[in-house]
C-alpha atoms as a PDB file:
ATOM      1  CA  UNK A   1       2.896  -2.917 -19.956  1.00  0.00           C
ATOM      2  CA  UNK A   2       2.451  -2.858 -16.111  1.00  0.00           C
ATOM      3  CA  UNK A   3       4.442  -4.841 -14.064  1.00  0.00           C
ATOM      4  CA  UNK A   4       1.036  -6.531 -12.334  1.00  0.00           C
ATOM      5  CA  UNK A   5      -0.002  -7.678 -15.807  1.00  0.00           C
ATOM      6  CA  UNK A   6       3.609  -9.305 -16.249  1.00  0.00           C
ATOM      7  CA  UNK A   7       3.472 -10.854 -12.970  1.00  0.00           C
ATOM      8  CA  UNK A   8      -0.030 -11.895 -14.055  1.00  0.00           C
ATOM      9  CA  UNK A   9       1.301 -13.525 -17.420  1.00  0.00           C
ATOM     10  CA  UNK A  10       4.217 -14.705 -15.365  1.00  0.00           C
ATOM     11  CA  UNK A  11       1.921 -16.954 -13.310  1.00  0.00           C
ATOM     12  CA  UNK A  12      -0.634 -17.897 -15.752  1.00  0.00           C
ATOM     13  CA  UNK A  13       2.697 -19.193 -18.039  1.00  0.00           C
ATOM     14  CA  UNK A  14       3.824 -21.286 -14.551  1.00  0.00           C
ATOM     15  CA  UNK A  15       0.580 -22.798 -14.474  1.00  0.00           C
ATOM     16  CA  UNK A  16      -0.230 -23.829 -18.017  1.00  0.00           C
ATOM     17  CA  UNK A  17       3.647 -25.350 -17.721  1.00  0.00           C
ATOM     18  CA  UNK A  18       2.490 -27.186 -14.890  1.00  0.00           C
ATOM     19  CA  UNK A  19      -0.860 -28.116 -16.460  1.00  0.00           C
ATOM     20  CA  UNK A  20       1.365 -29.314 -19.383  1.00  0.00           C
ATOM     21  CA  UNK A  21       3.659 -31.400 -17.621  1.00  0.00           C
ATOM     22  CA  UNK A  22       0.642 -33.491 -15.498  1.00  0.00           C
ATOM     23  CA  UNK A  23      -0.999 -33.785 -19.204  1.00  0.00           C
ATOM     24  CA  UNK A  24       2.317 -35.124 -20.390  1.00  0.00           C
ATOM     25  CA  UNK A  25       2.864 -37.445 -17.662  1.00  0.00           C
ATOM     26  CA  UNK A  26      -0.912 -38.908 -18.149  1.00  0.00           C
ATOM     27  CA  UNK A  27      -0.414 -39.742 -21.636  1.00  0.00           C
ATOM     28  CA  UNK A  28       3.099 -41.789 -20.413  1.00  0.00           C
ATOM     29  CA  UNK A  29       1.747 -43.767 -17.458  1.00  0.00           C
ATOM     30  CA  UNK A  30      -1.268 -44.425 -19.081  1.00  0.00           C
ATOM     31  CA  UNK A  31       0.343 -45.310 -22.285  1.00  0.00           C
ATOM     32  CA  UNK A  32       2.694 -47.879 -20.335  1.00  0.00           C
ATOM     33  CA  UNK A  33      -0.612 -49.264 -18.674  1.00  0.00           C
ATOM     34  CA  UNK A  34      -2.333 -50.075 -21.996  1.00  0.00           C
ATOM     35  CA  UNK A  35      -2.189 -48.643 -25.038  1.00  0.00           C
ATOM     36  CA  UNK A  36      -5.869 -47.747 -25.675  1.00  0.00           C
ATOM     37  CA  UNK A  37      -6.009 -46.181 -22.604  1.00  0.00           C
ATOM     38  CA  UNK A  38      -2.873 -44.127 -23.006  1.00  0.00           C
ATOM     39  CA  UNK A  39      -4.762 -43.230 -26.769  1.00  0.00           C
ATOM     40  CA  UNK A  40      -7.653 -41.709 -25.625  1.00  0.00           C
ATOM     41  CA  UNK A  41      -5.667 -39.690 -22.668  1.00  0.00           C
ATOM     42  CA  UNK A  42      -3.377 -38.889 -25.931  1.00  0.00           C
ATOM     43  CA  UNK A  43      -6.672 -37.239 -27.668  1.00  0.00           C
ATOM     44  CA  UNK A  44      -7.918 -35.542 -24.556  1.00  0.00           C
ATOM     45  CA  UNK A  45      -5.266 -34.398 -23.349  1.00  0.00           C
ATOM     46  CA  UNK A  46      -4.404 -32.676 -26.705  1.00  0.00           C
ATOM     47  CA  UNK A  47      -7.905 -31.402 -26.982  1.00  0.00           C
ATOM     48  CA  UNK A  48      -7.318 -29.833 -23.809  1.00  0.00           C
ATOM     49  CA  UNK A  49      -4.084 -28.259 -24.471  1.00  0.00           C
ATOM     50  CA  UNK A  50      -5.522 -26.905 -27.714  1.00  0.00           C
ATOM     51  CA  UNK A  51      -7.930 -25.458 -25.860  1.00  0.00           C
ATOM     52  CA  UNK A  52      -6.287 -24.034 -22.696  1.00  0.00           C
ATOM     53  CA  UNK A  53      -3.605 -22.357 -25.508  1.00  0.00           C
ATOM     54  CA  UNK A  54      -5.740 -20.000 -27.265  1.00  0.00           C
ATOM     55  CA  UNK A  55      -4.640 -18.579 -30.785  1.00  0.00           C
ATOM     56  CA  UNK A  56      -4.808 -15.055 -31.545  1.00  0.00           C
ATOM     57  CA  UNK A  57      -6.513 -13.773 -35.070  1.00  0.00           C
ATOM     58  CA  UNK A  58      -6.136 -10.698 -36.239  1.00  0.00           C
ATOM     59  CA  UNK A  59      -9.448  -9.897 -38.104  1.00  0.00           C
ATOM     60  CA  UNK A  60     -12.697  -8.075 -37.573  1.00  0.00           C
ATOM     61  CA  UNK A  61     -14.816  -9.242 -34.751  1.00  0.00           C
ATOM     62  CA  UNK A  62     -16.483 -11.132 -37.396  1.00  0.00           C
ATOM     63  CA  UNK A  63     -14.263 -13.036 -38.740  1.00  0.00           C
ATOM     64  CA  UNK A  64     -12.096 -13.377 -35.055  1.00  0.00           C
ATOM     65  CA  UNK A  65     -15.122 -15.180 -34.457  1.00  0.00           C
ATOM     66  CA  UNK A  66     -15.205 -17.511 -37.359  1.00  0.00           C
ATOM     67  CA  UNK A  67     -11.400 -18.385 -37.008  1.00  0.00           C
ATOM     68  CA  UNK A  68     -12.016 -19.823 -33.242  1.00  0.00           C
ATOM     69  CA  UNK A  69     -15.134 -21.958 -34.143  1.00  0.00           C
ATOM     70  CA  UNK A  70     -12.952 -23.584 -37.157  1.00  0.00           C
ATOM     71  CA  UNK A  71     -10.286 -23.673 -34.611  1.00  0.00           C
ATOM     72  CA  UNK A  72     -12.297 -25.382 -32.124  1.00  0.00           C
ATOM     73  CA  UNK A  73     -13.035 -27.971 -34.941  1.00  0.00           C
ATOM     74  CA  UNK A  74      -9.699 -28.593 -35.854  1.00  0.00           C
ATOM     75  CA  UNK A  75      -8.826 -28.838 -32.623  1.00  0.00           C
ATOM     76  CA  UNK A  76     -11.265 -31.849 -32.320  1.00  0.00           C
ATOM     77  CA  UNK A  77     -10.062 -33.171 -35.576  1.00  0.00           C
ATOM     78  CA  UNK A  78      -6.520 -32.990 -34.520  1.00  0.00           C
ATOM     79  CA  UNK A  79      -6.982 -34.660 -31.191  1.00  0.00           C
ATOM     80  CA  UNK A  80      -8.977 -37.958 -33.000  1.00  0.00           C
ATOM     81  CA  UNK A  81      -6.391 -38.299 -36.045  1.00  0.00           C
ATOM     82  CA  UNK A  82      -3.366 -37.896 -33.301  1.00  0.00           C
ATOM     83  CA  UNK A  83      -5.337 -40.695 -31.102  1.00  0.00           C
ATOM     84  CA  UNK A  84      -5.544 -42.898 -33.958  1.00  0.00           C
ATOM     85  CA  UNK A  85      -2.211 -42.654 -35.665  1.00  0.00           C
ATOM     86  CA  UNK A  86      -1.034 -43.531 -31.525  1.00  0.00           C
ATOM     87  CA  UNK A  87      -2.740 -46.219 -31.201  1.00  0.00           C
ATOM     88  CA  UNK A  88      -2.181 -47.840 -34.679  1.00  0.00           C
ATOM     89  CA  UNK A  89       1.812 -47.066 -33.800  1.00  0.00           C
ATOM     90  CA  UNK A  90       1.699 -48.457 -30.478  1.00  0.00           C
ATOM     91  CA  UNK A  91      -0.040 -51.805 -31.529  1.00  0.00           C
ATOM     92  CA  UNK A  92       1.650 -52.243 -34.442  1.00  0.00           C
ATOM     93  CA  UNK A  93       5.036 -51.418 -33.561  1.00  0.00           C
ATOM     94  CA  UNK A  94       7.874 -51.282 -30.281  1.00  0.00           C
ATOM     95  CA  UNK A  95       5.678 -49.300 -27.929  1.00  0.00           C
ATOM     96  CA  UNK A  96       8.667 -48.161 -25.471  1.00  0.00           C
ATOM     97  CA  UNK A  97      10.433 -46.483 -28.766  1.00  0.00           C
ATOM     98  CA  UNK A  98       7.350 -45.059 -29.768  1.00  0.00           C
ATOM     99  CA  UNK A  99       6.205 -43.707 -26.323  1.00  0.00           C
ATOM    100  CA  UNK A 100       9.548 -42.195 -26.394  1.00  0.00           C
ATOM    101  CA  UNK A 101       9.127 -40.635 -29.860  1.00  0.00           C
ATOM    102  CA  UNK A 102       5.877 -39.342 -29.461  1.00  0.00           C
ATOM    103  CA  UNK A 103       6.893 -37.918 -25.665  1.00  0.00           C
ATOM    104  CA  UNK A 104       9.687 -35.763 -27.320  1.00  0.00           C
ATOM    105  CA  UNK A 105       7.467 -34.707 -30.352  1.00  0.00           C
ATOM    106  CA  UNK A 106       4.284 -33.690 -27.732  1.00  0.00           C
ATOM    107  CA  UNK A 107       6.908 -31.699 -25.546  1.00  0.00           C
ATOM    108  CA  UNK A 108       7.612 -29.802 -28.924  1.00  0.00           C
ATOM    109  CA  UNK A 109       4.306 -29.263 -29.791  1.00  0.00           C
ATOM    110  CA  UNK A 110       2.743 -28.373 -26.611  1.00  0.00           C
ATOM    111  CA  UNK A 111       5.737 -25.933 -25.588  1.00  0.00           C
ATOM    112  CA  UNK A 112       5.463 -24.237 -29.377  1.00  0.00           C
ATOM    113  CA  UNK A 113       1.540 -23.865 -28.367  1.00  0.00           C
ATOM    114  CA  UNK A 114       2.855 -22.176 -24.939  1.00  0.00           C
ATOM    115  CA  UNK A 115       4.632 -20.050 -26.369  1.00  0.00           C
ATOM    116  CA  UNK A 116       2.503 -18.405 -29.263  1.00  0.00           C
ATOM    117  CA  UNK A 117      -0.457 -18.352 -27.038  1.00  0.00           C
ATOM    118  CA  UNK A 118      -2.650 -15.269 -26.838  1.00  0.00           C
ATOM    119  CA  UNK A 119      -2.610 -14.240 -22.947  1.00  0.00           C
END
């Protein structure tokens, strides 16, 4: 490995952190503004992150290509059923301790993303 292309995946790892953290800050300020509105930034955002933080499969070209277009499904899939199990939370129950809850658990999930992601 040259040290250009670590540089490279030095700075592309900066700014998918950074594009993290503004994602992560959207779903909280929206989320104290209303929590519809904080739900569907929740499921975009999520979408987004899913899709900025490729996987990488190791098949044939074939089936490489199979495993992305069911991951681009799931991806969709996860991002509704995570917007609705928000919202139903954040109606339904304290919304400051679940904002807090589901901050902690995204900053898990999107830095576990970050760090198996195919560069």
């Amino acid at each position: 490995m040259s040290s250009k292309s670590t540089k490279e995946n030095i700075i592309v790892y900066l700014i998918l952190i950074v594009i993290g953290l503004l994602l992560l800050t959207a779903v909280y300020f929206a989320s104290r503004w209303s929590p519809l509105a904080g739900a569907l930034v929740l499921g975009v955002s999520v979408f987004v992150w899913l899709t900025i933080t490729p996987r990488d499969f190791n098949s044939d070209p074939a089936g490489d290509g199979m495993a992305a277009g069911f991951d681009a499904i799931f991806s969709i899939v996860k991002a509704i059923v995570l917007t609705i199990v928000f919202y139903i939370c954040m109606r339904n129950n304290e919304p400051d301790a679940v904002l807090r809850v589901t901050m902690i658990l995204l900053i898990l999930y999107f830095a576990k993303r970050l760090i198996w992601t195919k560069l």
